[in-house]
PDB file of N, CA and C in Angstrom:
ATOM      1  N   UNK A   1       0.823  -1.194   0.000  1.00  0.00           N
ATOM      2  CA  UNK A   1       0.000   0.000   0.000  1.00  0.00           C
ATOM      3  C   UNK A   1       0.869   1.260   0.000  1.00  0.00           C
ATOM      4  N   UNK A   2       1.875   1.150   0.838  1.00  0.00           N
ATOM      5  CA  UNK A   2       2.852   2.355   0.596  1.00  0.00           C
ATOM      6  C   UNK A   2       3.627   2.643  -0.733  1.00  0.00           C
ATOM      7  N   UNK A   3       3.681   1.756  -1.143  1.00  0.00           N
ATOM      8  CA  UNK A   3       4.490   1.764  -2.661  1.00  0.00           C
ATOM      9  C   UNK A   3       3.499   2.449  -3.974  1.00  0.00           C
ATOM     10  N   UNK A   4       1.877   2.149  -3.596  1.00  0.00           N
ATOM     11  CA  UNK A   4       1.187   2.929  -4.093  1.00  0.00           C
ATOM     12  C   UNK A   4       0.409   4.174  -3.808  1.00  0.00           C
ATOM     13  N   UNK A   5       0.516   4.431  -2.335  1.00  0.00           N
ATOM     14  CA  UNK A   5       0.625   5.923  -2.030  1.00  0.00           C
ATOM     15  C   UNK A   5       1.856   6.532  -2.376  1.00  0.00           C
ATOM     16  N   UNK A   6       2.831   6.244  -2.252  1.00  0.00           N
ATOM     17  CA  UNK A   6       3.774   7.158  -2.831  1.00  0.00           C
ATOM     18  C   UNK A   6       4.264   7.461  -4.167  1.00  0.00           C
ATOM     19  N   UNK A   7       3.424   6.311  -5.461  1.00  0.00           N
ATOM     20  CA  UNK A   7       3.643   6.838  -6.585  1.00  0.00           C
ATOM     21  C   UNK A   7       2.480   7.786  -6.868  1.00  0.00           C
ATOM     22  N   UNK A   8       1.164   7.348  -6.106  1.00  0.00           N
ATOM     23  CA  UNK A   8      -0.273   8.198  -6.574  1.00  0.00           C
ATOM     24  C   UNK A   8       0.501   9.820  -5.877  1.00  0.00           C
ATOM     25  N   UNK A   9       0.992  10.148  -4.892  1.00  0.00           N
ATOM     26  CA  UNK A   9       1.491  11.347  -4.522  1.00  0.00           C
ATOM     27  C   UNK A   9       2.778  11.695  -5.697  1.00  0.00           C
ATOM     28  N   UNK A  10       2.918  11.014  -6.401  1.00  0.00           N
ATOM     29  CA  UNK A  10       4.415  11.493  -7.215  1.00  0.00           C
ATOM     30  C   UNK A  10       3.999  12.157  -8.689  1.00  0.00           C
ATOM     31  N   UNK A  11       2.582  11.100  -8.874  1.00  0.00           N
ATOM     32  CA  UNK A  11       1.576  11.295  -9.900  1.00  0.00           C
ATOM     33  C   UNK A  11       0.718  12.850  -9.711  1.00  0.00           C
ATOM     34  N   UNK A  12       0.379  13.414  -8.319  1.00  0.00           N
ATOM     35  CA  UNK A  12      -0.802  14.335  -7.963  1.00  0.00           C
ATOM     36  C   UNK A  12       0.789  15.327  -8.187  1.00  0.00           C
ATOM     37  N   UNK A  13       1.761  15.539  -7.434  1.00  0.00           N
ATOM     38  CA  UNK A  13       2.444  16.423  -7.432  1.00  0.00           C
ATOM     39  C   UNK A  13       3.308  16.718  -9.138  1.00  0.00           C
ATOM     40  N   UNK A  14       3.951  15.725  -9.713  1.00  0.00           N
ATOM     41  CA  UNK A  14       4.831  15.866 -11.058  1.00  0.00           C
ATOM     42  C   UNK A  14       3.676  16.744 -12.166  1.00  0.00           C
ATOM     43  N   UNK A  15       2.536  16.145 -12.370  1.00  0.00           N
ATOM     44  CA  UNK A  15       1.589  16.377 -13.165  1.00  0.00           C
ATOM     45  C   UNK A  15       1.505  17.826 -13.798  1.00  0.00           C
ATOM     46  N   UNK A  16       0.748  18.822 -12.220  1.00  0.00           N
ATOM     47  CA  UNK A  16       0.924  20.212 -12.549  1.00  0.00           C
ATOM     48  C   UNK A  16       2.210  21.098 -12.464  1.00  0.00           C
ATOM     49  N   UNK A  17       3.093  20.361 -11.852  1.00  0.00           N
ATOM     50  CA  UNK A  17       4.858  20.714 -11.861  1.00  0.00           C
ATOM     51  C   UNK A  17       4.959  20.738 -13.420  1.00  0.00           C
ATOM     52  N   UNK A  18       4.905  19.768 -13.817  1.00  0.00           N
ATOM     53  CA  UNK A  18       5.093  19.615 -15.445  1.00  0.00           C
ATOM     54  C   UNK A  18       4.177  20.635 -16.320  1.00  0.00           C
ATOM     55  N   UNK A  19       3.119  20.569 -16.027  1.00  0.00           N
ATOM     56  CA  UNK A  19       2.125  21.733 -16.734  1.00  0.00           C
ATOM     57  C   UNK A  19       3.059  23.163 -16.503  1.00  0.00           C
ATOM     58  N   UNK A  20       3.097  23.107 -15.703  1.00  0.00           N
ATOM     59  CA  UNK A  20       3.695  24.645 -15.118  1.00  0.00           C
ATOM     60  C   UNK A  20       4.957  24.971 -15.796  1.00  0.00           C
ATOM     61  N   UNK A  21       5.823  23.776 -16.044  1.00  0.00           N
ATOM     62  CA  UNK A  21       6.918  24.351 -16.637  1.00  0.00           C
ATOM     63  C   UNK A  21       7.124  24.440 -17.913  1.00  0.00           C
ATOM     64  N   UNK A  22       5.962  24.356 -18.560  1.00  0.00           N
ATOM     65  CA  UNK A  22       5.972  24.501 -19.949  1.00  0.00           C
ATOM     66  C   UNK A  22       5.591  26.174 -20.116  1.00  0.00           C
ATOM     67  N   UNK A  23       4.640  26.835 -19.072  1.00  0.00           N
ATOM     68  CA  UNK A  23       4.638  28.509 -18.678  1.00  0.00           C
ATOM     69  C   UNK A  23       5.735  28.936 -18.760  1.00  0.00           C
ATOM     70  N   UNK A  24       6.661  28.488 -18.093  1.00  0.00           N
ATOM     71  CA  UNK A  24       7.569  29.878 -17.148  1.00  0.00           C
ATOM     72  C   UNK A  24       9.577  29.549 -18.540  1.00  0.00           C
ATOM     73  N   UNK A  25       8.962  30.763 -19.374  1.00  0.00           N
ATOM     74  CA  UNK A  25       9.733  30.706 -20.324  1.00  0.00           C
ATOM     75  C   UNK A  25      11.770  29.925 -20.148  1.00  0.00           C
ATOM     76  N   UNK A  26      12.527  30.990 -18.945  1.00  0.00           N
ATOM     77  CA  UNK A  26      13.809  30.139 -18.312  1.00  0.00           C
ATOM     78  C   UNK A  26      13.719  28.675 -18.083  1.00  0.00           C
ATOM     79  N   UNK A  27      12.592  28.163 -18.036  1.00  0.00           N
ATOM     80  CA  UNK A  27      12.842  26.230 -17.623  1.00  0.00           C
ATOM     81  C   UNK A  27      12.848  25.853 -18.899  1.00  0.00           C
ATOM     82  N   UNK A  28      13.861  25.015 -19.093  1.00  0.00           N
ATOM     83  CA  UNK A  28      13.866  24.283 -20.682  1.00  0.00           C
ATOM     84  C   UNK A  28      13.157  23.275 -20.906  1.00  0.00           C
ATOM     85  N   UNK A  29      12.711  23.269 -22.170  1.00  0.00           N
ATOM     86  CA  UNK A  29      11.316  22.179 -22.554  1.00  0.00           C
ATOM     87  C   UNK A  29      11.678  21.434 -22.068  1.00  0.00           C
ATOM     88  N   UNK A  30      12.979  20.437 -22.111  1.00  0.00           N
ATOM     89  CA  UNK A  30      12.812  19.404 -22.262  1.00  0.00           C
ATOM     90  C   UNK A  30      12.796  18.657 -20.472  1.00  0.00           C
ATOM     91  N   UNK A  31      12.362  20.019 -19.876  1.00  0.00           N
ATOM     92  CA  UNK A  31      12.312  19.601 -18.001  1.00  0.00           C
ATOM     93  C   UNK A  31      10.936  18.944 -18.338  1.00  0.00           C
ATOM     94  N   UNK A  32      10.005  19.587 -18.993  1.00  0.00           N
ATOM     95  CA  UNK A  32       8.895  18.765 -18.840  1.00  0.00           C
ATOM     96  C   UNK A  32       8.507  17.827 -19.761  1.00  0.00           C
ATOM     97  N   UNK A  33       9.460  17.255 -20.482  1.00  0.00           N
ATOM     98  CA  UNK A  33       9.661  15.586 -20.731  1.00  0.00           C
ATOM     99  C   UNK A  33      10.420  14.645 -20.055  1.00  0.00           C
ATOM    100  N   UNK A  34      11.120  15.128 -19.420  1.00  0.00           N
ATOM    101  CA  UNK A  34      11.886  14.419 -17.717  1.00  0.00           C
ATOM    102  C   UNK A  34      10.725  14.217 -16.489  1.00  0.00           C
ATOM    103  N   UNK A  35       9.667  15.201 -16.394  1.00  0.00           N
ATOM    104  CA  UNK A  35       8.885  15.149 -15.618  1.00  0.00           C
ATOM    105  C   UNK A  35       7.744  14.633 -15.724  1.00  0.00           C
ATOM    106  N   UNK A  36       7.341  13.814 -17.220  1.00  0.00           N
ATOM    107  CA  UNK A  36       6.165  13.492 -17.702  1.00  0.00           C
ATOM    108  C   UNK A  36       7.171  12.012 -17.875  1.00  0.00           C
ATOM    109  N   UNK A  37       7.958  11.588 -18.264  1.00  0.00           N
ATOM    110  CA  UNK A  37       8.705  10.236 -18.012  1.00  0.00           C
ATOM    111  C   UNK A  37       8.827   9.869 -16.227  1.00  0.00           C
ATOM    112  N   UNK A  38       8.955  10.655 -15.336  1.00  0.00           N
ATOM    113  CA  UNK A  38       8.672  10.554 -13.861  1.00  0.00           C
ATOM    114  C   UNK A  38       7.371  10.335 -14.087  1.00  0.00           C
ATOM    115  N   UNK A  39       6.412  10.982 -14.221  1.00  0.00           N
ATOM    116  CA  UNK A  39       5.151  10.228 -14.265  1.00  0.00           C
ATOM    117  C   UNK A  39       4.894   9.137 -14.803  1.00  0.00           C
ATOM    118  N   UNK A  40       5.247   8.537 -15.833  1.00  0.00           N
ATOM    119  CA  UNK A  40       5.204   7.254 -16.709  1.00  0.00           C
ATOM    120  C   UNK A  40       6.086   6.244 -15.820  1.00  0.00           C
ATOM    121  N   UNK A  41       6.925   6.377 -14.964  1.00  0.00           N
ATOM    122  CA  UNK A  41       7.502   5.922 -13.783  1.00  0.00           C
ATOM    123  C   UNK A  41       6.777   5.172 -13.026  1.00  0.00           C
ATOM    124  N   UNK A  42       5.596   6.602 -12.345  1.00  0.00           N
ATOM    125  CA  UNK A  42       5.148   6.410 -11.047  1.00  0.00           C
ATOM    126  C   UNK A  42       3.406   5.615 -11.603  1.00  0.00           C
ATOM    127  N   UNK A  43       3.338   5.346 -12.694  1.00  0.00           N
ATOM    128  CA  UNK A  43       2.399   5.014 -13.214  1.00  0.00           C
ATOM    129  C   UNK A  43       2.339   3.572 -13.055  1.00  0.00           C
ATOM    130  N   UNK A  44       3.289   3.294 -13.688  1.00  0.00           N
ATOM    131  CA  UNK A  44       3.898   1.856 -13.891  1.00  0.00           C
ATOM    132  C   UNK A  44       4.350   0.863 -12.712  1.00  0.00           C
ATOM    133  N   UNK A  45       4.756   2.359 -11.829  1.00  0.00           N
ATOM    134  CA  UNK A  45       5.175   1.374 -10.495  1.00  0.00           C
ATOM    135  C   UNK A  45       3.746   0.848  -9.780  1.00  0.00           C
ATOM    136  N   UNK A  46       2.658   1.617 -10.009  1.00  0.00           N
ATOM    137  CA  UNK A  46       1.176   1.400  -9.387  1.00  0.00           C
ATOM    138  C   UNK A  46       0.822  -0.235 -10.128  1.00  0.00           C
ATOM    139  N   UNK A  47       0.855  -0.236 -11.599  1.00  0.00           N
ATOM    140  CA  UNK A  47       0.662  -1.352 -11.578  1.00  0.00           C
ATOM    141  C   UNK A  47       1.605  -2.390 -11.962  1.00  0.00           C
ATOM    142  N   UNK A  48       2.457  -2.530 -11.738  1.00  0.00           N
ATOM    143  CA  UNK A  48       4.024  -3.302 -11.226  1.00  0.00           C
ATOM    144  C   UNK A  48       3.975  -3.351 -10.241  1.00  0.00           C
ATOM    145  N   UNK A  49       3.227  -2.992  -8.879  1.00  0.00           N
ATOM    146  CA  UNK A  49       3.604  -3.121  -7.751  1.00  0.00           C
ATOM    147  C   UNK A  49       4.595  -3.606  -6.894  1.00  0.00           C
ATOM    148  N   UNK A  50       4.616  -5.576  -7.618  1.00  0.00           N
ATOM    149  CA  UNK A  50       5.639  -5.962  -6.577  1.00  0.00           C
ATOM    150  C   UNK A  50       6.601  -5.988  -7.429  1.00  0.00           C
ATOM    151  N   UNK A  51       6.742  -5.740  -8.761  1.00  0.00           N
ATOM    152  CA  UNK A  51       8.104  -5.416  -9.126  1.00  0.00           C
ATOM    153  C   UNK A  51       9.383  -4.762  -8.887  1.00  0.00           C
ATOM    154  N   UNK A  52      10.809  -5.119  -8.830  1.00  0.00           N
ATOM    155  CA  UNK A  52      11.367  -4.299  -8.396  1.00  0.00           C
ATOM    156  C   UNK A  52      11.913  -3.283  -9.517  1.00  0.00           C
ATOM    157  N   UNK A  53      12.282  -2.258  -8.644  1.00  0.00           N
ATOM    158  CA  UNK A  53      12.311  -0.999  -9.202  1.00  0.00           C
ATOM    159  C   UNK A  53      12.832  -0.687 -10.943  1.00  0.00           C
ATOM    160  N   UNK A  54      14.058  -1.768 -10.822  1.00  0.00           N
ATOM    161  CA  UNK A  54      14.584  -1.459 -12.169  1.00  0.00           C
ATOM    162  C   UNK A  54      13.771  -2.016 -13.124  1.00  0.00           C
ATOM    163  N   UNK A  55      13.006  -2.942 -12.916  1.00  0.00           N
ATOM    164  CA  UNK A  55      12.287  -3.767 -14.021  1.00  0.00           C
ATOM    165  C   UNK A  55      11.254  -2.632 -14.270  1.00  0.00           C
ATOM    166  N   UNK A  56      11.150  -1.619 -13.301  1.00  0.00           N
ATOM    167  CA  UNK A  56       9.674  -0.757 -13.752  1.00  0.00           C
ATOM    168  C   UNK A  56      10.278   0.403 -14.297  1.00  0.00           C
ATOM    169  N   UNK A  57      11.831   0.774 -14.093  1.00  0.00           N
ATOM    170  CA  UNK A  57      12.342   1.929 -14.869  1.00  0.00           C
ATOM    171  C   UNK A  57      12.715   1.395 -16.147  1.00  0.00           C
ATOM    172  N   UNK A  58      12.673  -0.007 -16.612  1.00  0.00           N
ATOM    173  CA  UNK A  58      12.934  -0.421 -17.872  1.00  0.00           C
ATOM    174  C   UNK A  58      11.751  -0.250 -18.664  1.00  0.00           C
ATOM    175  N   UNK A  59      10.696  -0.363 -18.400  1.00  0.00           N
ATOM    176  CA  UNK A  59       9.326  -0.706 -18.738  1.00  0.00           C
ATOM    177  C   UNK A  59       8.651   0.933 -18.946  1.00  0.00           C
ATOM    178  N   UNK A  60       9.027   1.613 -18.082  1.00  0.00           N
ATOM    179  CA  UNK A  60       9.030   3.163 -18.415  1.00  0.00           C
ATOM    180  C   UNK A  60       9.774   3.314 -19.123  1.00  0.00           C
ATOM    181  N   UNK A  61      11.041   3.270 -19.264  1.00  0.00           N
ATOM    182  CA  UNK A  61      11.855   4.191 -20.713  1.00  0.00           C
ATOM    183  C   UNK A  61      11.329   3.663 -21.596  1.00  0.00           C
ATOM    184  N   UNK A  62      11.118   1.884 -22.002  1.00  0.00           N
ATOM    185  CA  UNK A  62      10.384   1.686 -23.223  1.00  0.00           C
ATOM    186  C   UNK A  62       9.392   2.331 -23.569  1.00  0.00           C
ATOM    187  N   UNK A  63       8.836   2.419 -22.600  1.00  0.00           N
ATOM    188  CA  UNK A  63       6.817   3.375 -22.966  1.00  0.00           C
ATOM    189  C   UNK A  63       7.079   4.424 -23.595  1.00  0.00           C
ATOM    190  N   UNK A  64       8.065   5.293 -22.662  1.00  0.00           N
ATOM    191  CA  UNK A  64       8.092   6.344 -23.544  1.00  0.00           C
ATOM    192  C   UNK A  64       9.227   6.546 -24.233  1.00  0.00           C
ATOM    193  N   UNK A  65       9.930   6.188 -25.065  1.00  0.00           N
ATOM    194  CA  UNK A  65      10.761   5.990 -26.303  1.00  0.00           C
ATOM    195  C   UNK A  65       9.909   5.351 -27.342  1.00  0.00           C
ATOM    196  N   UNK A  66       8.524   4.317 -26.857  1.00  0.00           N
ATOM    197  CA  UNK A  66       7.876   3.947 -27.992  1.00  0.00           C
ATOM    198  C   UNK A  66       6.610   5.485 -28.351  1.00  0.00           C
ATOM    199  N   UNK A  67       6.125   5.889 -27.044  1.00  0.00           N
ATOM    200  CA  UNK A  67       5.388   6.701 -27.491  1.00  0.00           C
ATOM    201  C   UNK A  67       6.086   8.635 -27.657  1.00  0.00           C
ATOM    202  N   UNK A  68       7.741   8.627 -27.820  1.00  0.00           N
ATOM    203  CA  UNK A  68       8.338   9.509 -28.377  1.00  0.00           C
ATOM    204  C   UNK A  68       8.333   9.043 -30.155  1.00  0.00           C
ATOM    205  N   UNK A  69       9.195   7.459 -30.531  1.00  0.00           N
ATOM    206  CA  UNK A  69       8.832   7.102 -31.705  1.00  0.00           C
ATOM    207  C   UNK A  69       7.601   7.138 -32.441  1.00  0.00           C
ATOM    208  N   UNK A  70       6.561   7.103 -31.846  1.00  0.00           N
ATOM    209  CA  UNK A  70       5.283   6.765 -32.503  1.00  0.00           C
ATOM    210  C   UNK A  70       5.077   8.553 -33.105  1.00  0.00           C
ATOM    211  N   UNK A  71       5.396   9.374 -33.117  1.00  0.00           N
ATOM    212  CA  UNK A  71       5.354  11.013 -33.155  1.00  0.00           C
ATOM    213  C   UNK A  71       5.995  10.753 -34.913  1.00  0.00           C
ATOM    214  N   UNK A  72       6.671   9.848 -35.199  1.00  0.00           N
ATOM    215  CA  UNK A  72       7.121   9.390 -36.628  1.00  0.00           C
ATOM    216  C   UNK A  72       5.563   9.235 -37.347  1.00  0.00           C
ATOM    217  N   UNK A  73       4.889   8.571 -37.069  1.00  0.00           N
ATOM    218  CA  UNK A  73       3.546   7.879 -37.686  1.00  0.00           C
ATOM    219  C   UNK A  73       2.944   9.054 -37.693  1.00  0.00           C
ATOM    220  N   UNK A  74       2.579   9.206 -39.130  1.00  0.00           N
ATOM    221  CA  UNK A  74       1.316  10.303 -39.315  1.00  0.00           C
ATOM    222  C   UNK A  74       0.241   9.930 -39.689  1.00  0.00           C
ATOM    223  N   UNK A  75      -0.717   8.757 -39.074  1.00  0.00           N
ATOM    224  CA  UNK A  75      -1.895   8.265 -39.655  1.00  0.00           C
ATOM    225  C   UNK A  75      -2.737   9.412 -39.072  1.00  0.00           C
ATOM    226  N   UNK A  76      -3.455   9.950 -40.089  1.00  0.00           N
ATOM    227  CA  UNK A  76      -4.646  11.402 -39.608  1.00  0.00           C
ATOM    228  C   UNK A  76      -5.109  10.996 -38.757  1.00  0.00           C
ATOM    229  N   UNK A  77      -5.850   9.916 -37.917  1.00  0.00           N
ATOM    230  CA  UNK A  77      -6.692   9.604 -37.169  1.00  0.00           C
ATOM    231  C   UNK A  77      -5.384   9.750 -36.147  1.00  0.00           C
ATOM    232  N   UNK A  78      -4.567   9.216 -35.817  1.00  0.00           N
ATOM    233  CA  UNK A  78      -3.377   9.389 -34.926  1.00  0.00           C
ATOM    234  C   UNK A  78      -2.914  11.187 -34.774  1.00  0.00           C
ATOM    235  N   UNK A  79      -2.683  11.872 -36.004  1.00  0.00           N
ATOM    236  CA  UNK A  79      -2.398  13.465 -35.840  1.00  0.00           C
ATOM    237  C   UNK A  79      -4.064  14.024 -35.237  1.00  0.00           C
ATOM    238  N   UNK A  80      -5.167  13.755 -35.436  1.00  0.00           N
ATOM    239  CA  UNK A  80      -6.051  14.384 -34.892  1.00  0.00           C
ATOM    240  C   UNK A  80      -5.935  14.173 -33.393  1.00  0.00           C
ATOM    241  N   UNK A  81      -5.592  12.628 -32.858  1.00  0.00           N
ATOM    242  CA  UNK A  81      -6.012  12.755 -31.813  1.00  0.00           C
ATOM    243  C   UNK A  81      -4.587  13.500 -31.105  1.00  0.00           C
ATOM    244  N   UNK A  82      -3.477  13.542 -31.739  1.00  0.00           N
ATOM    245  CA  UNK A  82      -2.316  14.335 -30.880  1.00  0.00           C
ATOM    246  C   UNK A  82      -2.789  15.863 -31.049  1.00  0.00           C
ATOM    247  N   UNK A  83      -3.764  16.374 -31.871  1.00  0.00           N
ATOM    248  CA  UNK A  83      -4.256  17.822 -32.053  1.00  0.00           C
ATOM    249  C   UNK A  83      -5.214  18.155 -30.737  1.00  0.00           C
ATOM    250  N   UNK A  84      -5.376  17.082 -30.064  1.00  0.00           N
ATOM    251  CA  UNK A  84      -6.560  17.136 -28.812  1.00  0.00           C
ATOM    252  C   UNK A  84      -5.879  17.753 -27.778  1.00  0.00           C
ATOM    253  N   UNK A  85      -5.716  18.219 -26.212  1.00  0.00           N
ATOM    254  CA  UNK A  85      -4.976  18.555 -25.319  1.00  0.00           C
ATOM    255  C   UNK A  85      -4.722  17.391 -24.827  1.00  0.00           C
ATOM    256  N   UNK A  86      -5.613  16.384 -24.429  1.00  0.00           N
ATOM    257  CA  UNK A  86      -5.671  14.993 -23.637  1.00  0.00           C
ATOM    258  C   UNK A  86      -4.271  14.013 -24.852  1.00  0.00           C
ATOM    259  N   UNK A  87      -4.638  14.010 -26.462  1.00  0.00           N
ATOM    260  CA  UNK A  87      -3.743  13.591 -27.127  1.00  0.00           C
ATOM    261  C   UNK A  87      -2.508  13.741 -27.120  1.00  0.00           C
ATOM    262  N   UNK A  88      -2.134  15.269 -26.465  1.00  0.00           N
ATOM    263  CA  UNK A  88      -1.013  16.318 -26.831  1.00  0.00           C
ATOM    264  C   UNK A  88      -0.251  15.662 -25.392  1.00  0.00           C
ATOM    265  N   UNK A  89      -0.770  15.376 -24.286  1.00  0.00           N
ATOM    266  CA  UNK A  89      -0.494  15.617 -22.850  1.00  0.00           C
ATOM    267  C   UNK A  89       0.356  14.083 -22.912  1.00  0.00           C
ATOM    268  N   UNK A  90      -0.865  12.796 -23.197  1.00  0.00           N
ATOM    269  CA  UNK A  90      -0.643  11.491 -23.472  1.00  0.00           C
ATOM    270  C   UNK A  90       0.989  11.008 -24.818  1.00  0.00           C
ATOM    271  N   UNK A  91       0.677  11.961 -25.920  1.00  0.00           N
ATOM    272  CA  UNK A  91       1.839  11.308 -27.515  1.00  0.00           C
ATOM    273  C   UNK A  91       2.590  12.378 -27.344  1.00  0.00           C
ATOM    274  N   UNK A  92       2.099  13.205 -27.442  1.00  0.00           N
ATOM    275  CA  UNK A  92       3.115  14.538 -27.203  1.00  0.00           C
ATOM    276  C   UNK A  92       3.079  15.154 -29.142  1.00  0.00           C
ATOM    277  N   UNK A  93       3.852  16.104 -29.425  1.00  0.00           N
ATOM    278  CA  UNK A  93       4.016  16.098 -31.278  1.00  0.00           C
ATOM    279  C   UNK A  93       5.485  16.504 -30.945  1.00  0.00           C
ATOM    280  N   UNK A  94       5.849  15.805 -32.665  1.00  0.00           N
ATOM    281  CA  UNK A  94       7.132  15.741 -33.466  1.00  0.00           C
ATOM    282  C   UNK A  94       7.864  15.434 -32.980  1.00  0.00           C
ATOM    283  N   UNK A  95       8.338  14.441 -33.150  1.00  0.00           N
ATOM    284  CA  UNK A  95       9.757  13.441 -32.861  1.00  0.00           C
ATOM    285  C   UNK A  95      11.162  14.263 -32.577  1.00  0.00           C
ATOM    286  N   UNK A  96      11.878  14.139 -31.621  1.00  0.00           N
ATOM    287  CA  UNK A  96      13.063  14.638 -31.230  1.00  0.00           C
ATOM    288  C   UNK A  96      13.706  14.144 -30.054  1.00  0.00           C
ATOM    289  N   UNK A  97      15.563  14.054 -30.806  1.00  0.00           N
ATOM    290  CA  UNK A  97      16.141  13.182 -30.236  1.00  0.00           C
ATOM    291  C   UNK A  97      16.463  13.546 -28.378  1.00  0.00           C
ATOM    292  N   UNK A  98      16.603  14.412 -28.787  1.00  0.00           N
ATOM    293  CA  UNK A  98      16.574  15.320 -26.939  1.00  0.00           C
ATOM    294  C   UNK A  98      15.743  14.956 -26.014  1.00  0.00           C
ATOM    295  N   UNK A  99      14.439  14.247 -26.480  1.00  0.00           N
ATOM    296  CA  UNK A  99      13.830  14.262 -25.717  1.00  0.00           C
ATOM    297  C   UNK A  99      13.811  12.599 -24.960  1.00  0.00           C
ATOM    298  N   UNK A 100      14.549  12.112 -25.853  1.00  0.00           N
ATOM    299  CA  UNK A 100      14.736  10.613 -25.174  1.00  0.00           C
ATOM    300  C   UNK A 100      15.593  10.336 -24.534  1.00  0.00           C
ATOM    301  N   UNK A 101      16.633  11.392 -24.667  1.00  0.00           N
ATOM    302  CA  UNK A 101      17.838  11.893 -23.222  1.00  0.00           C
ATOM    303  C   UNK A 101      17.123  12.602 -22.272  1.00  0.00           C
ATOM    304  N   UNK A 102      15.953  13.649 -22.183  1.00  0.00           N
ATOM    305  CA  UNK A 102      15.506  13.699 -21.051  1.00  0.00           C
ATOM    306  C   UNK A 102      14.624  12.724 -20.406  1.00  0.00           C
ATOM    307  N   UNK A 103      13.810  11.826 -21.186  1.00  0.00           N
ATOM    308  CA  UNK A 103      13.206  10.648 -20.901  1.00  0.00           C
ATOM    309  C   UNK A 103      13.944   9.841 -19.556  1.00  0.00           C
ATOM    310  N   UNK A 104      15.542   9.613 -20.259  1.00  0.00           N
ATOM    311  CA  UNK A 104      16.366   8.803 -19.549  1.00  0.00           C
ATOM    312  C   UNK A 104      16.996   9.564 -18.284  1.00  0.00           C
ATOM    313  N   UNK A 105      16.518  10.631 -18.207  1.00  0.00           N
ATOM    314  CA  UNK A 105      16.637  11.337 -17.155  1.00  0.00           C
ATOM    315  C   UNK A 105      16.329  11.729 -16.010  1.00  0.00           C
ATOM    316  N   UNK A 106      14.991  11.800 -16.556  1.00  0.00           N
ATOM    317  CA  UNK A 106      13.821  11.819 -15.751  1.00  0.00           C
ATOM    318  C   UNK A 106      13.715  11.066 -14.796  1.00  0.00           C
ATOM    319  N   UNK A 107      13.380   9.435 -15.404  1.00  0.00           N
ATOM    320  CA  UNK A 107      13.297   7.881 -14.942  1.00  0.00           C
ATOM    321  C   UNK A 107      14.497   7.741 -14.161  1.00  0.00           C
ATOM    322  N   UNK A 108      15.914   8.301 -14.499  1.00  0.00           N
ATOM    323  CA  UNK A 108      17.038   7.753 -13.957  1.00  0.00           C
ATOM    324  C   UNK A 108      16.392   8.307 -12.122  1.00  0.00           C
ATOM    325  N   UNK A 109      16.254  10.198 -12.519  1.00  0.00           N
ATOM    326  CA  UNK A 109      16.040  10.566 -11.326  1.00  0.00           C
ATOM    327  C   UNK A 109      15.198   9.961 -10.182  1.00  0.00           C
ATOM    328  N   UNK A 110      13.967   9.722 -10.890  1.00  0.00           N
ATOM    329  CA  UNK A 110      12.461   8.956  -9.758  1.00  0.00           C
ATOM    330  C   UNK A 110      12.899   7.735  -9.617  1.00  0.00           C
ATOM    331  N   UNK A 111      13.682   6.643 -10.693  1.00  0.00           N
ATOM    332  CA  UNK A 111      14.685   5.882 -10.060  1.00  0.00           C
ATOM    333  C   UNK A 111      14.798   5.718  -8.592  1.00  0.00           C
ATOM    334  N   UNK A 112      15.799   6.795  -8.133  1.00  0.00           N
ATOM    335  CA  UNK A 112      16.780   6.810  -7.424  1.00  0.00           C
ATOM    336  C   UNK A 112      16.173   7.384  -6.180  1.00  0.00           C
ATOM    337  N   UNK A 113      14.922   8.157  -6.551  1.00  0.00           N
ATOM    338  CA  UNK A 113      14.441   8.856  -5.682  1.00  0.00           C
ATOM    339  C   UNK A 113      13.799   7.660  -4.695  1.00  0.00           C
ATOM    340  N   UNK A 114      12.738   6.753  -5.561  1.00  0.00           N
ATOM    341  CA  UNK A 114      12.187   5.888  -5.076  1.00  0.00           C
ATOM    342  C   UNK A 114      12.974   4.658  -4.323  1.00  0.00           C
ATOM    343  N   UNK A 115      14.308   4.925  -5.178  1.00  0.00           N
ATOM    344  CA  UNK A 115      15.405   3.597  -4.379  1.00  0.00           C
ATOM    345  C   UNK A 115      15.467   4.320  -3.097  1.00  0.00           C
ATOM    346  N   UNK A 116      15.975   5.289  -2.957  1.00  0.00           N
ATOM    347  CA  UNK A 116      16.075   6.185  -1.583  1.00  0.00           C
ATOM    348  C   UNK A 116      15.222   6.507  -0.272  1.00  0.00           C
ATOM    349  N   UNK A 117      13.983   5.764  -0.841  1.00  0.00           N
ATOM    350  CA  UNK A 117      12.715   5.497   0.000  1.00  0.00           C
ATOM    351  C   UNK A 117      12.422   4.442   0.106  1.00  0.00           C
ATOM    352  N   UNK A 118      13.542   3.544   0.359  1.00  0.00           N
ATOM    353  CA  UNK A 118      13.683   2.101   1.056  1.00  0.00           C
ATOM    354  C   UNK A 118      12.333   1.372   0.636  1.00  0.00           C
ATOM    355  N   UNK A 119      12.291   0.760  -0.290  1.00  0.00           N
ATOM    356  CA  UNK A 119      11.103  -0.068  -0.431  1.00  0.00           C
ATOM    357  C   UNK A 119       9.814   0.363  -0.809  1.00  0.00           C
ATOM    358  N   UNK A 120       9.883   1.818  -1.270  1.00  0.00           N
ATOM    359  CA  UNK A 120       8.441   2.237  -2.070  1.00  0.00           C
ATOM    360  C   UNK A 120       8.470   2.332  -3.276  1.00  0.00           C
TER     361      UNK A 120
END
């Protein structure tokens, strides 16, 4: 139960952290693709539960390196729904390599954070 209170709190707090730093012009984009891969983290760890940690930071970078790649695919029904906010928030638009170094960044960080909290 603690392992999933503390990702649902990692989930309530990263979320509008991430919204926010796409506002405040000095934070560089790519903080809030480090912080939306922390969420894809704390997502995964909810339902991975008893997994341990690295198997769920593997399983996150794949997710999102597949759904950074998938930004390649232009099936219209796929570009409409990334034209949505909910689409935009979820696929993100246009493929770029930067952002799969902050991906690995992100994850490395909530990683370590979560190793550091002995067992959550």
């Amino acid at each position: 139960m603690r392992k999933v209170l503390f990702s649902l709190i990692g989930i309530i707090v990263l979320i509008p952290i991430g919204l926010c730093s796409r506002q405040i012009s000095w934070i560089p984009e790519e903080t809030g693709d480090a912080l939306w891969a922390m969420m894809v983290f704390c997502i995964w760890r909810i339902i991975l539960v008893k997994q341990e940690l690295r198997l769920i930071a593997i399983v996150s970078l794949t997710h999102s390196f597949l759904v950074e790649f998938s930004q390649l695919i232009r099936w219209p029904w796929l570009v409409s729904f990334r034209n949505t906010f909910i689409g935009h928030m979820m696929l993100g638009q246009g493929f770029l390599w930067t952002d799969l170094l902050a991906y690995a960044i992100g994850i490395a960080i909530i990683y370590w954070v979560f190793k550091g909290l002995k067992g959550s």
